[in-house]
Protein backbone atom coordinates (compact mmCIF):
# COMPACT_ATOMS: atom_id res chain seq x y z
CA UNK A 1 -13.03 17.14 -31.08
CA UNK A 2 -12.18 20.45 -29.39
CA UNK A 3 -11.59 21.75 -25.88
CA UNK A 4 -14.56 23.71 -25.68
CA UNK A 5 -16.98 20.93 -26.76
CA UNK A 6 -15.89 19.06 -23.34
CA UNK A 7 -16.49 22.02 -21.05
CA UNK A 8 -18.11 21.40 -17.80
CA UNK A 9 -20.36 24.17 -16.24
CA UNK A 10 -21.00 21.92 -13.26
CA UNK A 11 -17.82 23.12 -11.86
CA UNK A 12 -17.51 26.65 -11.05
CA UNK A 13 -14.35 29.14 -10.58
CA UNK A 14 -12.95 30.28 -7.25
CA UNK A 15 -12.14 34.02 -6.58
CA UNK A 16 -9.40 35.56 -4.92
CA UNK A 17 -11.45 36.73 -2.30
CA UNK A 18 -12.85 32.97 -1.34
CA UNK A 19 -10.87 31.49 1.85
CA UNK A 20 -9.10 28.37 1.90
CA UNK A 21 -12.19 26.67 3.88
CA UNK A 22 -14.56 27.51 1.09
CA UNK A 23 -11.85 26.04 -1.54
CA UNK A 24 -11.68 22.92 0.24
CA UNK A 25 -14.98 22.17 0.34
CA UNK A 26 -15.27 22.75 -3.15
CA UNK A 27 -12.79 20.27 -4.08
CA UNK A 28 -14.32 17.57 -1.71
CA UNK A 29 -17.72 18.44 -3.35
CA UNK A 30 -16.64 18.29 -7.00
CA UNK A 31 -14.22 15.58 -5.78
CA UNK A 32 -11.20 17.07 -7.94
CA UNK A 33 -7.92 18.37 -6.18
CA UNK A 34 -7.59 21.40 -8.33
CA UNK A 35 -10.07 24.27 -9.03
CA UNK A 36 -9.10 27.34 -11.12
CA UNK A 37 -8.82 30.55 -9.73
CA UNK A 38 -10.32 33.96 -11.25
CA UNK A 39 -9.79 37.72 -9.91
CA UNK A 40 -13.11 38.96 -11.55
CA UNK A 41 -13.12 37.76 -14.80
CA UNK A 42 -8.91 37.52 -15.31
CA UNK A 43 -8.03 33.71 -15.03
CA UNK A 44 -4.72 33.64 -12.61
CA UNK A 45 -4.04 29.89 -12.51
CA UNK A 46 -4.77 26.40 -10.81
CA UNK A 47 -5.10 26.34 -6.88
CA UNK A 48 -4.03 22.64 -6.32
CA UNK A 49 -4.57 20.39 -2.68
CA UNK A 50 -0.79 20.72 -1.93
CA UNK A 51 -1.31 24.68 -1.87
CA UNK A 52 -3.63 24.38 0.92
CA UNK A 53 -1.73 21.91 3.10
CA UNK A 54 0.45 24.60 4.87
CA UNK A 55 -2.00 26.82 5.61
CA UNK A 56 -3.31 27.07 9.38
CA UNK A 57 -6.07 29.76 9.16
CA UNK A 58 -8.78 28.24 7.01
CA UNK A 59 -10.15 31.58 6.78
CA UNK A 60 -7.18 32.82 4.80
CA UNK A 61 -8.07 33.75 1.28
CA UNK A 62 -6.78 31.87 -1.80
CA UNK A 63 -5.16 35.27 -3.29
CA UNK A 64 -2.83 35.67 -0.22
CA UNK A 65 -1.11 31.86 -0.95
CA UNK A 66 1.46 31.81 -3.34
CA UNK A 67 0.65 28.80 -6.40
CA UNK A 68 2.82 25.71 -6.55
CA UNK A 69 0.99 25.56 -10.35
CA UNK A 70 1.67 28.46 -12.96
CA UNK A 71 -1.47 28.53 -15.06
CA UNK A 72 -2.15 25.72 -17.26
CA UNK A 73 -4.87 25.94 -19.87
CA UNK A 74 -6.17 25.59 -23.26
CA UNK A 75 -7.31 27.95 -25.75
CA UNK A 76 -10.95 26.87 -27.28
CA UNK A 77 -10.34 25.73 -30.26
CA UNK A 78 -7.11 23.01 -29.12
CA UNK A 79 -7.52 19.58 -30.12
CA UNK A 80 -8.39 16.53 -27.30
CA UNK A 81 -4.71 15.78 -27.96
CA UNK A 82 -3.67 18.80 -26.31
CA UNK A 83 -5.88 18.54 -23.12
CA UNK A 84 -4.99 14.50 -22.49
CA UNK A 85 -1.28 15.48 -22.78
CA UNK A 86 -1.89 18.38 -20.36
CA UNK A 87 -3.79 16.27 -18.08
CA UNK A 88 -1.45 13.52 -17.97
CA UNK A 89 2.16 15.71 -17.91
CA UNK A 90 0.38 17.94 -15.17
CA UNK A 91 -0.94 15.14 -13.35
CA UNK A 92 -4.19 17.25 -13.13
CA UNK A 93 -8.01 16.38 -12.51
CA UNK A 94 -9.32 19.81 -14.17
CA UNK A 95 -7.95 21.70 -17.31
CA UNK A 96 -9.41 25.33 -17.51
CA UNK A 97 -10.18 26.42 -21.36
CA UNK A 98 -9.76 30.39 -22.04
CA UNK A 99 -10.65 31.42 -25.74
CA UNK A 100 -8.36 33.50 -28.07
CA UNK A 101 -7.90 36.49 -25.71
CA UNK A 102 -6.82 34.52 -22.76
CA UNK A 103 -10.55 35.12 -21.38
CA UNK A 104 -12.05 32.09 -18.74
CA UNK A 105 -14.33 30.22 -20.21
CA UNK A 106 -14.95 26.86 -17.97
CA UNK A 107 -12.87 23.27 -17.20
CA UNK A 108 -12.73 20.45 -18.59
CA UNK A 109 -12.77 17.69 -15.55
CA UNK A 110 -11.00 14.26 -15.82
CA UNK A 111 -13.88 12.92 -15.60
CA UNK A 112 -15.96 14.49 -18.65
CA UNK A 113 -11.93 13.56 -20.29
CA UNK A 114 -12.64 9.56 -19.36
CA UNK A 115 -15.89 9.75 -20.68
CA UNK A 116 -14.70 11.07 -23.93
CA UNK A 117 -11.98 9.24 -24.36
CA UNK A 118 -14.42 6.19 -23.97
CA UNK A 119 -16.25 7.42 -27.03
CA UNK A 120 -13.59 8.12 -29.15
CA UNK A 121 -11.99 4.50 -28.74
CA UNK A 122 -15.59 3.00 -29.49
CA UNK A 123 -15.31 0.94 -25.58
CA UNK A 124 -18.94 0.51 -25.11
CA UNK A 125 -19.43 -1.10 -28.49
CA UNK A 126 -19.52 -4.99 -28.86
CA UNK A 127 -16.62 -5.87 -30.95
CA UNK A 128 -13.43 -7.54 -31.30
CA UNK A 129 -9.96 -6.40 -30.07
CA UNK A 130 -6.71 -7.03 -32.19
CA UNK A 131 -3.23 -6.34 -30.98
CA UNK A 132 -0.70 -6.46 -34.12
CA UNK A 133 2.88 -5.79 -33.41
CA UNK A 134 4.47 -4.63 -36.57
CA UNK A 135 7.54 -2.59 -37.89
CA UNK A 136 6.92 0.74 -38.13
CA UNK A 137 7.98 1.11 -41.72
CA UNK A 138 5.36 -1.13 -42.80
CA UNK A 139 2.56 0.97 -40.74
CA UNK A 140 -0.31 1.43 -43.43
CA UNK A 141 -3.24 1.64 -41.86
CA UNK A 142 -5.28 1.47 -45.25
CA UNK A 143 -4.08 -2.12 -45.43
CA UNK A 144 -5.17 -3.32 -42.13
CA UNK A 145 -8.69 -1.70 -42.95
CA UNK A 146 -8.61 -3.58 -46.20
CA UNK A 147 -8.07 -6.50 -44.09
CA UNK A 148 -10.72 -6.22 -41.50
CA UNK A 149 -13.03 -5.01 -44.30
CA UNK A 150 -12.62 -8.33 -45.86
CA UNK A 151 -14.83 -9.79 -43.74
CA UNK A 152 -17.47 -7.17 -43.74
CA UNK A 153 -16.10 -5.48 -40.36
CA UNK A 154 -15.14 -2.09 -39.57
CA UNK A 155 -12.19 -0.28 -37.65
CA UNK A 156 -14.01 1.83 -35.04
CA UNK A 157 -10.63 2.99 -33.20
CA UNK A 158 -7.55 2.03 -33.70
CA UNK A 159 -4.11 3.54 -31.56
CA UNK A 160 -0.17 2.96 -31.84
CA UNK A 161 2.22 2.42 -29.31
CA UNK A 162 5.65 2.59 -30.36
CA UNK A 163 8.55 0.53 -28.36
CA UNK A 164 11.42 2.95 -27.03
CA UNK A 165 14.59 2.32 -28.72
CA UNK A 166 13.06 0.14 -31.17
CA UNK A 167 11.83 -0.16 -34.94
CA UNK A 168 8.54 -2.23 -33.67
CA UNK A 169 5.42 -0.55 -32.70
CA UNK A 170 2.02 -1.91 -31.55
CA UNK A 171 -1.02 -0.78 -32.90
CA UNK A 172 -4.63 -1.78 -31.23
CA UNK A 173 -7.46 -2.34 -33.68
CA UNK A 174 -11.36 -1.89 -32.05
CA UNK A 175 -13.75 -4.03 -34.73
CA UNK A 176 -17.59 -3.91 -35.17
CA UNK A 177 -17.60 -7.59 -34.64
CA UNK A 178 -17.24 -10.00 -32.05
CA UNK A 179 -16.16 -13.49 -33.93
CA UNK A 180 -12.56 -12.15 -35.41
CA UNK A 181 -11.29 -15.65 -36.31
CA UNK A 182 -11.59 -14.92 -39.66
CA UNK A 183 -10.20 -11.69 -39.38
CA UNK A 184 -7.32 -12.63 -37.45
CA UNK A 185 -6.63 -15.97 -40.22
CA UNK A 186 -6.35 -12.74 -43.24
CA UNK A 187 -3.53 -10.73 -40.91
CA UNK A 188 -1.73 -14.00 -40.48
CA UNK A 189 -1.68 -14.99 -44.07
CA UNK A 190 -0.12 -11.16 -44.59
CA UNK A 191 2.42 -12.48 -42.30
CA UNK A 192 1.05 -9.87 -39.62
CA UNK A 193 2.20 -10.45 -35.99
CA UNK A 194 -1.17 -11.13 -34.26
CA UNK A 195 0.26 -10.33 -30.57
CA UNK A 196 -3.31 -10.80 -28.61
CA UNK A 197 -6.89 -10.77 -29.23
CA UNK A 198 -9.92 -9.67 -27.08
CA UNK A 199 -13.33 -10.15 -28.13
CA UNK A 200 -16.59 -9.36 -25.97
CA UNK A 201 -18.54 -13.13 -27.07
CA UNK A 202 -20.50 -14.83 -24.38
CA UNK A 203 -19.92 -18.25 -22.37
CA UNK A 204 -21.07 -20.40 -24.62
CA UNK A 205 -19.63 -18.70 -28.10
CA UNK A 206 -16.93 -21.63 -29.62
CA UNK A 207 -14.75 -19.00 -31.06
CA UNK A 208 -11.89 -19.03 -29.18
CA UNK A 209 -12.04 -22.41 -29.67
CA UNK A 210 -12.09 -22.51 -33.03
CA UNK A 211 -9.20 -19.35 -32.75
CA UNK A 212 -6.88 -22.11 -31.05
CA UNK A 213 -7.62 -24.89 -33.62
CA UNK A 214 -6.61 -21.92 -36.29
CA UNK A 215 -3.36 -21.86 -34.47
CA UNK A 216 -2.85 -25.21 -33.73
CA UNK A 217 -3.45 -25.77 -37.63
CA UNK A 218 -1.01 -23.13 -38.29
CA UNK A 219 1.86 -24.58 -36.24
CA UNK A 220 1.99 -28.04 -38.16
């Protein structure tokens, strides 16, 4: 997925021209704390809450204050990765996209970024969670979809976590199915570390319980 797929027209640009008052309100409208600002069509950077905290004369206008933010963005055609990593080392709650000649072409809110990050890890899907902490030379991820397959499942996400200053990693598998006992029995017979489980099963489904009497066999 690209940046401009997750553009948001709901939220539109400031101008140089618009005072501090107007930007506030904007931001408590939109309910973000950073809106990006345009003199005519030239993007010029992110006006962020703590730019307006100084200022006494709401009726200033935004191209008078000087930017705590130089001007973050992403060209068009960058992938997700790109605008989660921005997000998250910028601590920001919009990301403005430009295309290949640095012209303005929207934002991408946090929130459009939490609802596509929801799709792309498959969360509103019924299914089973497995945690599996492994060593990272053995990472094949062709295996562990050979395993899940097994049982007639599907991977619908799957994500790695690697431990600092260590050769272990975690990696989070998202199945198509809710009853992963048997799933979980195959990565334990391949000597997998099975380090927690989640599954989306109602009340009254016995599976954990017959999970428990899987591990209570194992442990004789």
């Amino acid at each position: 997925m690209l940046a401009i797929e997750l553009i948001s027209d709901a939220i539109p640009p400031i101008h140089t021209s618009d005072s501090v008052q107007k930007v506030m309100d904007r931001m408590v409208e939109f309910r973000v704390r950073h809106l990006p600002i345009l003199n005519e069509e030239q993007f010029l950077g992110l006006v962020g809450e703590n730019d307006l905290i100084a200022v006494s004369d709401y009726q200033t206008s935004i191209g008078a204050l000087a930017l705590s933010l130089v001007n973050p963005y992403v060209l068009e055609d960058q992938h997700i990765y790109d605008v989660i990593r921005l997000f998250y080392e910028q601590q920001l709650t919009v990301v403005p996209v430009l295309d290949v000649k640095k012209n303005y072409l929207g934002v991408i809110s946090i929130n459009a970024m939490n609802e596509c990050f929801a799709r792309i890890t498959s969360v509103a899907q019924p299914g089973g969670i497995i945690v599996l902490e492994i060593n990272n030379k053995n990472n094949s991820l062709a295996h562990m979809a050979q395993i899940v397959e097994s049982d007639n499942a599907q991977i619908l996400s799957s994500y790695v976590m690697a431990h600092p200053d260590s050769t272990r990693m975690e990696v989070t598998l998202k199945v198509n199915k809710q009853d992963i006992s048997a799933i979980i029995a195959t990565f334990l017979r391949y000597e997998y570390d099975v380090k927690a489980t989640f599954n989306h099963t109602g009340d009254n489904d016995n599976s954990r319980d017959r999970y428990d009497s899987l591990m209570n066999y194992l442990n004789l």
